[in-house]
N, C-alpha and C. Protein backbone atom coordinates (compact mmCIF):
# COMPACT_ATOMS: atom_id res chain seq x y z
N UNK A 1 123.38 14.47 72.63
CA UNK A 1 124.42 13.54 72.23
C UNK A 1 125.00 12.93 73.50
N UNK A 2 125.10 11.54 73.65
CA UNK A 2 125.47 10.95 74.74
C UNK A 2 127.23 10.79 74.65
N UNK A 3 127.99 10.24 75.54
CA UNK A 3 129.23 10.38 75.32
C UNK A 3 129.92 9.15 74.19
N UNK A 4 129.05 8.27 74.39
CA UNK A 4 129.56 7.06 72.87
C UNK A 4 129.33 8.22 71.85
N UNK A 5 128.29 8.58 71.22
CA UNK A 5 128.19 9.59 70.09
C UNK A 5 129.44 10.61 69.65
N UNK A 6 130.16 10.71 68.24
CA UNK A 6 130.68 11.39 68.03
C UNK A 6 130.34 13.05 67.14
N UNK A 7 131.13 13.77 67.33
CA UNK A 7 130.25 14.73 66.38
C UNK A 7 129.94 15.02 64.74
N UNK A 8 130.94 13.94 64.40
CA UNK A 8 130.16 13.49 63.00
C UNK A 8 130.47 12.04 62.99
N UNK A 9 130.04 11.62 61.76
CA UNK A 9 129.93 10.13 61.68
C UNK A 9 131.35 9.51 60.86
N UNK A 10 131.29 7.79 60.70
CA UNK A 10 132.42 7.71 60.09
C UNK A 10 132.27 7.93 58.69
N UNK A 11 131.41 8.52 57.83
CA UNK A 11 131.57 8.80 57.08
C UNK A 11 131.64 10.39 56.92
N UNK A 12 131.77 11.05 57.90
CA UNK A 12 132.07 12.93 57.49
C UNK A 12 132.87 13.23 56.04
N UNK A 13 132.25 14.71 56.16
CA UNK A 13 132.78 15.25 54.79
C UNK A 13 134.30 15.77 55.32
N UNK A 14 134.49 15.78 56.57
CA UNK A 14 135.92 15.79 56.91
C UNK A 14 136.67 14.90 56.30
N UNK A 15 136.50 14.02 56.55
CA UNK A 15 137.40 12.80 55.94
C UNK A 15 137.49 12.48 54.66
N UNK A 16 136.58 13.28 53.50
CA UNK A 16 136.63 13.14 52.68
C UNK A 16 137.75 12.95 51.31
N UNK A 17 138.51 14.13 52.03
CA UNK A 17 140.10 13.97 51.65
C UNK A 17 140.94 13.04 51.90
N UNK A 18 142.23 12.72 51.26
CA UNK A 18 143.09 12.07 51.47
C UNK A 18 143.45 12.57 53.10
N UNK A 19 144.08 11.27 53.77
CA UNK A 19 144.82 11.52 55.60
C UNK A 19 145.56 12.56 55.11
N UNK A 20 145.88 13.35 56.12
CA UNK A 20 147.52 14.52 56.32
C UNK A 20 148.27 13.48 56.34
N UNK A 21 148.44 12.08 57.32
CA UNK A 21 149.48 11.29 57.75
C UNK A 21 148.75 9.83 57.86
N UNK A 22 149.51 9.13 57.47
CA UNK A 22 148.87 7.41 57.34
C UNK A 22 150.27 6.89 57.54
N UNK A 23 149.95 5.52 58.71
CA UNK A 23 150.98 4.66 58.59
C UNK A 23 150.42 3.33 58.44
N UNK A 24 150.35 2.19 57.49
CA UNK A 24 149.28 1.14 57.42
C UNK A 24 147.89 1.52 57.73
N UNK A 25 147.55 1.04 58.68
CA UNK A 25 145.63 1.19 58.95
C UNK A 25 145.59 2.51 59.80
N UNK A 26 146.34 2.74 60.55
CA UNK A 26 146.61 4.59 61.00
C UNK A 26 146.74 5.51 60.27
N UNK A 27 145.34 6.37 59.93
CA UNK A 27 145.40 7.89 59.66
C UNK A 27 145.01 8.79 60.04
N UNK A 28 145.40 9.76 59.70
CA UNK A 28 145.22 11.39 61.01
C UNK A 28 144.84 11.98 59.54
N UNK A 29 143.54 13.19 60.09
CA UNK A 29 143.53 14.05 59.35
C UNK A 29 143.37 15.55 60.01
N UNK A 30 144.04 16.17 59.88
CA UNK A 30 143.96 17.98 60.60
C UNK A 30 143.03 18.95 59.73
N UNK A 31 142.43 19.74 60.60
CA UNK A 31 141.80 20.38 60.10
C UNK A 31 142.13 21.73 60.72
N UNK A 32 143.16 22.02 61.27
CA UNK A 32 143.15 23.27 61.73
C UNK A 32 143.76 23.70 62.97
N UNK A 33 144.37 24.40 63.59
CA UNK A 33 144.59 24.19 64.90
C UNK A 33 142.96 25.00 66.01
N UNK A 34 143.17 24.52 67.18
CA UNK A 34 142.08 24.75 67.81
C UNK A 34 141.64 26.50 68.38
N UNK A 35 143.18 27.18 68.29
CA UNK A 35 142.93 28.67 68.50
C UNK A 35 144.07 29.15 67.58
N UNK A 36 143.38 29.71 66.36
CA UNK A 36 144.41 29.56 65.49
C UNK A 36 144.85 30.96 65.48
N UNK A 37 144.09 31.95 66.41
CA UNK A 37 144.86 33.38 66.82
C UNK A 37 145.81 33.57 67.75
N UNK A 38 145.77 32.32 68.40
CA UNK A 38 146.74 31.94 69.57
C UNK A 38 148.22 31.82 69.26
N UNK A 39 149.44 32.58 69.73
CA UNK A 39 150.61 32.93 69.48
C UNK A 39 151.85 32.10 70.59
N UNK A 40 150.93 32.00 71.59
CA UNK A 40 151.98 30.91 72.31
C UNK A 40 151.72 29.52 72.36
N UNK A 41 152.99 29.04 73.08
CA UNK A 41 153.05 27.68 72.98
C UNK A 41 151.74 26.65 73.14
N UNK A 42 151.22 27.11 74.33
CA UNK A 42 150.25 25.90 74.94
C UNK A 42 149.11 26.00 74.02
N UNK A 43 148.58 27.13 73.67
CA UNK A 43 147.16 27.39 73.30
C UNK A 43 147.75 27.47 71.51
N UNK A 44 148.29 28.24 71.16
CA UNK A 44 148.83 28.03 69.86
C UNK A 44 149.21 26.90 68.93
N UNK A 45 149.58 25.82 69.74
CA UNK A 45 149.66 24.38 69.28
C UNK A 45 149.16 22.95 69.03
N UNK A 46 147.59 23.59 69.46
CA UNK A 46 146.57 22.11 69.93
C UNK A 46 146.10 22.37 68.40
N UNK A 47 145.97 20.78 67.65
CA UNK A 47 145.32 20.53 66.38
C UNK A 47 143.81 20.00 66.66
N UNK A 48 143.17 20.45 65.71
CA UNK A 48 141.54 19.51 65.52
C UNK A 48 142.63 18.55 64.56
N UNK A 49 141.72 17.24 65.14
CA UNK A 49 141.99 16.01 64.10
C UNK A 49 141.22 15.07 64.03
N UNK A 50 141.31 14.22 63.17
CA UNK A 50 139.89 12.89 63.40
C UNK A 50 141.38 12.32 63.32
N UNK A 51 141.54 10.90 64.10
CA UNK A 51 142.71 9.90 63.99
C UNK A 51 141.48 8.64 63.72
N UNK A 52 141.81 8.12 63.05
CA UNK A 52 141.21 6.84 62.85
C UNK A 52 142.52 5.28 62.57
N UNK A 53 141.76 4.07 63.26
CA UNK A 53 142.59 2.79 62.99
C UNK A 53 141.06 2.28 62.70
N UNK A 54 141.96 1.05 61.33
CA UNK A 54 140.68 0.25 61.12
C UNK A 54 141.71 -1.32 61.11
N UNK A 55 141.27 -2.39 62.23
CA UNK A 55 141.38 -3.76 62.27
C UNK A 55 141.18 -4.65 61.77
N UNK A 56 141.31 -6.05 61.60
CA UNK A 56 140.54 -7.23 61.03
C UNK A 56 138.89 -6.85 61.10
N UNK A 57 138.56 -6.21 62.42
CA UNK A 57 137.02 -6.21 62.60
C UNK A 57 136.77 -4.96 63.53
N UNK A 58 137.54 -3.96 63.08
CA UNK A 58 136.71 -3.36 63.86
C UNK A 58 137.71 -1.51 63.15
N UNK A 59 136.78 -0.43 63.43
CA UNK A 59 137.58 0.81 62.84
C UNK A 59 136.78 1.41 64.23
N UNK A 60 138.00 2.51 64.44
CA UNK A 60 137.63 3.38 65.76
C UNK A 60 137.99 4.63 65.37
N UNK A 61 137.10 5.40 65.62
CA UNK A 61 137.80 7.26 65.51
C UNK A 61 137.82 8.18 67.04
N UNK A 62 138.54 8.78 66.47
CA UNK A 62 138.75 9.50 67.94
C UNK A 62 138.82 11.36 67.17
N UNK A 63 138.27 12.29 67.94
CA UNK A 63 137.92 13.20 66.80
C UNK A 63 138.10 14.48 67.94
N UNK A 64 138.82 15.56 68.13
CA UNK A 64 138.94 16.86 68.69
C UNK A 64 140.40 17.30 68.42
N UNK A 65 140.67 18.36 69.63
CA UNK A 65 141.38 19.00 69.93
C UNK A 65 142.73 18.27 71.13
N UNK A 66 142.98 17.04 70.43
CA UNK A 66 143.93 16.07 71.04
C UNK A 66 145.23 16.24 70.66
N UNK A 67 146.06 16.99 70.07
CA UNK A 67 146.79 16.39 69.20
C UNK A 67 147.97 17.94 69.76
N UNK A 68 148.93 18.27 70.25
CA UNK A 68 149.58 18.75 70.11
C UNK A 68 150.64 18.90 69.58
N UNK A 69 151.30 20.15 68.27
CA UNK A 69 152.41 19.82 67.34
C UNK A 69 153.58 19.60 68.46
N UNK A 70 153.94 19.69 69.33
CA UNK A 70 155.35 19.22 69.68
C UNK A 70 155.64 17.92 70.20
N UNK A 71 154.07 17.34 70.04
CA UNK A 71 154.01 15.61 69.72
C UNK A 71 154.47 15.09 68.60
N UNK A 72 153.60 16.13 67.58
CA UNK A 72 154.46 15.32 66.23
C UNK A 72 155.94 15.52 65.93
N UNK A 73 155.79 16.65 66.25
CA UNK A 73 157.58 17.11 65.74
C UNK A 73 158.57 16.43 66.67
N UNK A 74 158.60 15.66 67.94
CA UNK A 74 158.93 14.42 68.84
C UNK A 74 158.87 13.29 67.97
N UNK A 75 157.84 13.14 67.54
CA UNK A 75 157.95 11.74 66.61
C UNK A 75 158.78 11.79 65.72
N UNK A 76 158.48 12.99 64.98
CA UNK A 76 159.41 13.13 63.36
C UNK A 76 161.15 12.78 63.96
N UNK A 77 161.02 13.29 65.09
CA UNK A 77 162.66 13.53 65.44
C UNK A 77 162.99 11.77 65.69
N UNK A 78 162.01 11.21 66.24
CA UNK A 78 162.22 9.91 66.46
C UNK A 78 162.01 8.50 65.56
N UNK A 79 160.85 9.19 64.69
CA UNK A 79 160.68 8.44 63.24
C UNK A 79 162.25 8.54 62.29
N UNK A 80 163.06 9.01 62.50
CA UNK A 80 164.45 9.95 61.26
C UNK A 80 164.94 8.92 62.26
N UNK A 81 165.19 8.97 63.55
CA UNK A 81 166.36 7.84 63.97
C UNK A 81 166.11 6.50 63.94
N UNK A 82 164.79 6.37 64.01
CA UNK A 82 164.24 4.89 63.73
C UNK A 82 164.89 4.38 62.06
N UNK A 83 164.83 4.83 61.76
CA UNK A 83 165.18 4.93 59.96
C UNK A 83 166.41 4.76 60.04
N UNK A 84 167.00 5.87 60.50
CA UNK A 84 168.66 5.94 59.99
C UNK A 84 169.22 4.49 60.97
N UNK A 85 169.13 3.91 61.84
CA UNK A 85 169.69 3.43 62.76
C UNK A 85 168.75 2.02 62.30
N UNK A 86 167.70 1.67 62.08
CA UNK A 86 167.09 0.66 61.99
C UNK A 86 167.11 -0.06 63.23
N UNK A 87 166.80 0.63 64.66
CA UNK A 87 166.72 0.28 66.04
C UNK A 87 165.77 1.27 66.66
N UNK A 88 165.18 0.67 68.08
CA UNK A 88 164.94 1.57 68.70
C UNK A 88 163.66 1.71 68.41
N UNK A 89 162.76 2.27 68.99
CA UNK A 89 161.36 3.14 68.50
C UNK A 89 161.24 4.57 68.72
N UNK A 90 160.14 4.93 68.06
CA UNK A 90 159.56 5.91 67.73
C UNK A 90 157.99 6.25 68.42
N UNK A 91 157.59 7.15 69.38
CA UNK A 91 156.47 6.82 70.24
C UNK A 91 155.82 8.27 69.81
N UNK A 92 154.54 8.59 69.20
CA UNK A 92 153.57 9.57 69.24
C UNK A 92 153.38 9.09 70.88
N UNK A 93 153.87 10.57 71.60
CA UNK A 93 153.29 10.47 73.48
C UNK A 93 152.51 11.44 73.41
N UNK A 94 151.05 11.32 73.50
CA UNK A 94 150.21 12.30 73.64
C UNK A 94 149.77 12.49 74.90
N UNK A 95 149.69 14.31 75.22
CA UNK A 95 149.10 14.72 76.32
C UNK A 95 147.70 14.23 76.64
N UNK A 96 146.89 14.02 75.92
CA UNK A 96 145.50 13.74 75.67
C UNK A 96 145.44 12.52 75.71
N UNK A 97 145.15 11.97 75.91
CA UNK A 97 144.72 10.16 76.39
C UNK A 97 144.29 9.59 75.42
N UNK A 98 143.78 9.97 74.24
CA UNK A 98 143.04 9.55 73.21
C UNK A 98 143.93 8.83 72.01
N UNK A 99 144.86 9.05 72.15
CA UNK A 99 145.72 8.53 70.68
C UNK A 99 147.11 8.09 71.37
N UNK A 100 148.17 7.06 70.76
CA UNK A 100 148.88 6.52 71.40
C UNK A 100 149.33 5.96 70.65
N UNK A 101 150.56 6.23 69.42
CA UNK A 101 151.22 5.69 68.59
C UNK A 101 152.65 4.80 68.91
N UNK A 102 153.30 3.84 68.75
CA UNK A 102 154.37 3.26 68.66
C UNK A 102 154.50 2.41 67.47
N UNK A 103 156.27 3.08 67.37
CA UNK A 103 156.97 2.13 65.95
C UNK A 103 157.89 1.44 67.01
N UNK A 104 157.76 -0.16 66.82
CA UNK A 104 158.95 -0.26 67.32
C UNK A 104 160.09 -1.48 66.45
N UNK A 105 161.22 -0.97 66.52
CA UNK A 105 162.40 -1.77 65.57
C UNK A 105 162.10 -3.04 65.72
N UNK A 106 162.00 -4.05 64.83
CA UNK A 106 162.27 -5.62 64.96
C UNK A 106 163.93 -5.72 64.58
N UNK A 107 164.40 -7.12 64.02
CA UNK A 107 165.41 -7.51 63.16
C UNK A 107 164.71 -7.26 62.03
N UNK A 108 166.07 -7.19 61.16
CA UNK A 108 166.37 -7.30 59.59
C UNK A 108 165.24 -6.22 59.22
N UNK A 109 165.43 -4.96 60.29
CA UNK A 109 163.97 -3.82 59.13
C UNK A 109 162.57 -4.30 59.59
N UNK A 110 162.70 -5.22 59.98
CA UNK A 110 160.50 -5.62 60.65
C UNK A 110 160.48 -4.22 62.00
N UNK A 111 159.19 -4.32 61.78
CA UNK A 111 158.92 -3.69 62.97
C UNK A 111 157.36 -3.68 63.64
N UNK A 112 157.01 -3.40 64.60
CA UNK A 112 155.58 -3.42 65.37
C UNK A 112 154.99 -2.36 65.80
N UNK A 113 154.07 -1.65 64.61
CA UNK A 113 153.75 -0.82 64.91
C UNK A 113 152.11 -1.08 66.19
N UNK A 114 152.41 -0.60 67.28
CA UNK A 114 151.05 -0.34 67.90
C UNK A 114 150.25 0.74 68.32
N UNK A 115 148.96 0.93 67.83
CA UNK A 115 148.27 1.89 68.29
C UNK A 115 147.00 1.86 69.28
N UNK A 116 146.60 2.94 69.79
CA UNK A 116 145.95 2.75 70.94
C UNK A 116 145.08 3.81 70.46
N UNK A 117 143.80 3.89 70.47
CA UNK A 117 143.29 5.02 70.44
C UNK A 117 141.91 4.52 70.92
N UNK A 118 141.09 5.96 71.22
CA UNK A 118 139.96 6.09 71.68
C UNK A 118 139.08 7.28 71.57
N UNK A 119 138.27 7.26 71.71
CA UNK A 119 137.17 8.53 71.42
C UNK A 119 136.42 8.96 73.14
N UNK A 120 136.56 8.35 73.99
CA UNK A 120 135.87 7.76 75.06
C UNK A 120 137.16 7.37 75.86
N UNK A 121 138.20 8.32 76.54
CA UNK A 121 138.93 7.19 77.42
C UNK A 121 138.57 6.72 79.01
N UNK A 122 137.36 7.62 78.75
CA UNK A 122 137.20 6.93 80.44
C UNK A 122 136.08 5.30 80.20
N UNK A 123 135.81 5.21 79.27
CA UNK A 123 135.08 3.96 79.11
C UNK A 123 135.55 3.06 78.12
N UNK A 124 136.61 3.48 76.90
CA UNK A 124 136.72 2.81 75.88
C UNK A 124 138.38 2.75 75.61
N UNK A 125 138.48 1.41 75.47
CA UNK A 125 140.34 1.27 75.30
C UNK A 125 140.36 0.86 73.82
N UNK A 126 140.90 0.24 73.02
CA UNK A 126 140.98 -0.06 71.83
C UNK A 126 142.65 0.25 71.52
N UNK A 127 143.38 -0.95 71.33
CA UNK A 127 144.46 -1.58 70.21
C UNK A 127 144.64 -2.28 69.49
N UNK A 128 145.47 -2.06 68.60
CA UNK A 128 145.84 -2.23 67.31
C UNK A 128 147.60 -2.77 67.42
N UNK A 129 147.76 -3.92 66.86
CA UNK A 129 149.21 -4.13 66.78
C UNK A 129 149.29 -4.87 65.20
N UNK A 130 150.50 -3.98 64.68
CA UNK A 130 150.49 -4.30 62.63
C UNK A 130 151.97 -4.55 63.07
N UNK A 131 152.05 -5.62 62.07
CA UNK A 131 153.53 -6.46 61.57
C UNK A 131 154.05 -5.37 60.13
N UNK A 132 154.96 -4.44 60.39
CA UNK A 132 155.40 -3.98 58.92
C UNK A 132 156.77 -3.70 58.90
N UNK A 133 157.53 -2.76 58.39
CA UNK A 133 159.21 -2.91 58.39
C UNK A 133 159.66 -1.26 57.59
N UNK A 134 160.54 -1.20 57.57
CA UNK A 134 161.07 -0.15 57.72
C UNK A 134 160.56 0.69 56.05
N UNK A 135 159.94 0.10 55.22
CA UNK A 135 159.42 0.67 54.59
C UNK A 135 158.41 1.54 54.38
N UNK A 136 157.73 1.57 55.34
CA UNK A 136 156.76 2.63 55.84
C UNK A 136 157.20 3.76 56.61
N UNK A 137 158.38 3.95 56.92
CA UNK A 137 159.13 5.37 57.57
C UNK A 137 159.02 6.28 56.64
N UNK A 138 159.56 6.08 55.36
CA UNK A 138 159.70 7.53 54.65
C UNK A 138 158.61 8.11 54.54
N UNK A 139 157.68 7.18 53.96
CA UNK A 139 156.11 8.50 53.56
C UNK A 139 155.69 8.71 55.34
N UNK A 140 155.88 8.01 55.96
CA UNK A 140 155.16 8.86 57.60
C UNK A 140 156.55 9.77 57.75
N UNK A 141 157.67 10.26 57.47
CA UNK A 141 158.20 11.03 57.91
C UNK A 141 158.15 12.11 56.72
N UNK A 142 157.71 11.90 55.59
CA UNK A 142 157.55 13.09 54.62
C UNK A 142 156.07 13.46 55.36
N UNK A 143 154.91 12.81 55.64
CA UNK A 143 153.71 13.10 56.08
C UNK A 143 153.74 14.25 57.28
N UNK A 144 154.73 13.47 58.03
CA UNK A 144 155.01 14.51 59.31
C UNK A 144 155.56 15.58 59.13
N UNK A 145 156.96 15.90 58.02
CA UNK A 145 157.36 16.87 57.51
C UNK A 145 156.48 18.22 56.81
N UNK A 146 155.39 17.57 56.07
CA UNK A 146 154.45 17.98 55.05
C UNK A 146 153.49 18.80 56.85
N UNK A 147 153.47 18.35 57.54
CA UNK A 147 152.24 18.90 58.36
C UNK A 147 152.73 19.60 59.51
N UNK A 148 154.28 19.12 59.77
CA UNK A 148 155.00 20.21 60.48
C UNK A 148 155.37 21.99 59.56
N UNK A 149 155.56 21.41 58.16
CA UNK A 149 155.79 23.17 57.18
C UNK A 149 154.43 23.74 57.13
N UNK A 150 153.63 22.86 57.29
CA UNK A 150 151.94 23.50 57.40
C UNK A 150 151.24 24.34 58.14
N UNK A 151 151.95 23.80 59.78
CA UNK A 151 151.57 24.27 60.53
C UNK A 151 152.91 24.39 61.13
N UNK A 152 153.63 25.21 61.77
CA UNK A 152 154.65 25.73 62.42
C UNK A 152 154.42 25.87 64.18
N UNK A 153 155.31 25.03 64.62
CA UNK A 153 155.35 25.15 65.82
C UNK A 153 154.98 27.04 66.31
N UNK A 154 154.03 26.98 67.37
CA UNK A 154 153.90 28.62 67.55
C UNK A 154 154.71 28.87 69.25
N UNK A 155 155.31 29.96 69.45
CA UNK A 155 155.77 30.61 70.74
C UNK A 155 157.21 29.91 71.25
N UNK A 156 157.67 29.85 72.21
CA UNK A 156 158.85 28.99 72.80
C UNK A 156 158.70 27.85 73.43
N UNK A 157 159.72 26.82 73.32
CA UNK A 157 159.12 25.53 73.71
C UNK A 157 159.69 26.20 75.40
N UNK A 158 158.80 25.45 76.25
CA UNK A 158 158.73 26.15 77.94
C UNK A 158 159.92 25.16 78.01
C-alpha cells in the first residue's frame, strides 16, 4: 500500500452506519479508542475515526488514530458558547494534522463553517468552506455530548 492508499475504501463497512457527529458535509465516525486498556490521559484518549467532507466535487477521508477526546470536549465547550452568545467561534484544534474544524459566528445567526482535512498531510491539503447559521449547533452539540457519555475522558487532564 503506497501512502495515497487508504486502509479501506470510501465505501467501508465502517461507514456503514449512521456518523457519531455530522455538521453539513462533515462527518466523523468512531470506532473505538486506539488503546482501549489504556487508563491515562495521553494513551487512554486517542480515537480510531474515519472523518470525511464531501464538496461540490470532490469527498476526502482521513482515517486513524487522529482524534483526541479533549479535542472534542474543547469544542463542545466552545460549540455551547457559540450558541448561547451567537458570537465568536468554535475550533476542533487537533494534535494530529489531519482534521481541522472551524465554526465561525457571522451576523444575524449565519456562520462559516471551515474544514480542513487530509489523509496525507505531508502531500495533501484539502478545504472546505459551508455558508450555514446557527441552526446546526444543537444536533453537533447533542452529537458531541452523545460521544463524550460514550467515551469518557480517561486519567487527569496534565
Amino acid at each position: 500500500m503506497n501512502n495515497n492508499e487508504t486502509s479501506h475504501s470510501i465505501d467501508s463497512p465502517k461507514e456503514s452506519h449512521p456518523p457519531d457527529l455530522s455538521i453539513c458535509s462533515f462527518e466523523l465516525w468512531i470506532f473505538g479508542r486506539q488503546f482501549p486498556d489504556a487508563d491515562d490521559y495521553w494513551d487512554g484518549n486517542w480515537l480510531d475515526v474515519t472523518a470525511k467532507c464531501c464538496g461540490t466535487s470532490s469527498i476526502v477521508h482521513a482515517h486513524g488514530s487522529i482524534l483526541h477526546l479533549s479535542e472534542l470536549q474543547q469544542w463542545l465547550v466552545e460549540c455551547k458558547q457559540v450558541y448561547t452568545t451567537l458570537s465568536g467561534e468554535a475550533h476542533l484544534r487537533c494534535m494530529e494534522p489531519n482534521i481541522d474544524v472551524k465554526i465561525q459566528m457571522k451576523e444575524r445567526g449565519a456562520c462559516e463553517l471551515l474544514v480542513s482535512l487530509t489523509n496525507d498531510h505531508l502531500y495533501e491539503q484539502h478545504s472546505f468552506c459551508f455558508e450555514i447559521d446557527q441552526s446546526y449547533l444543537p444536533k453537533l452539540i447533542e452529537n458531541l455530548e452523545t460521544v463524550l457519555y460514550s467515551y469518557p475522558l480517561k486519567g487527569e487532564t496534565p
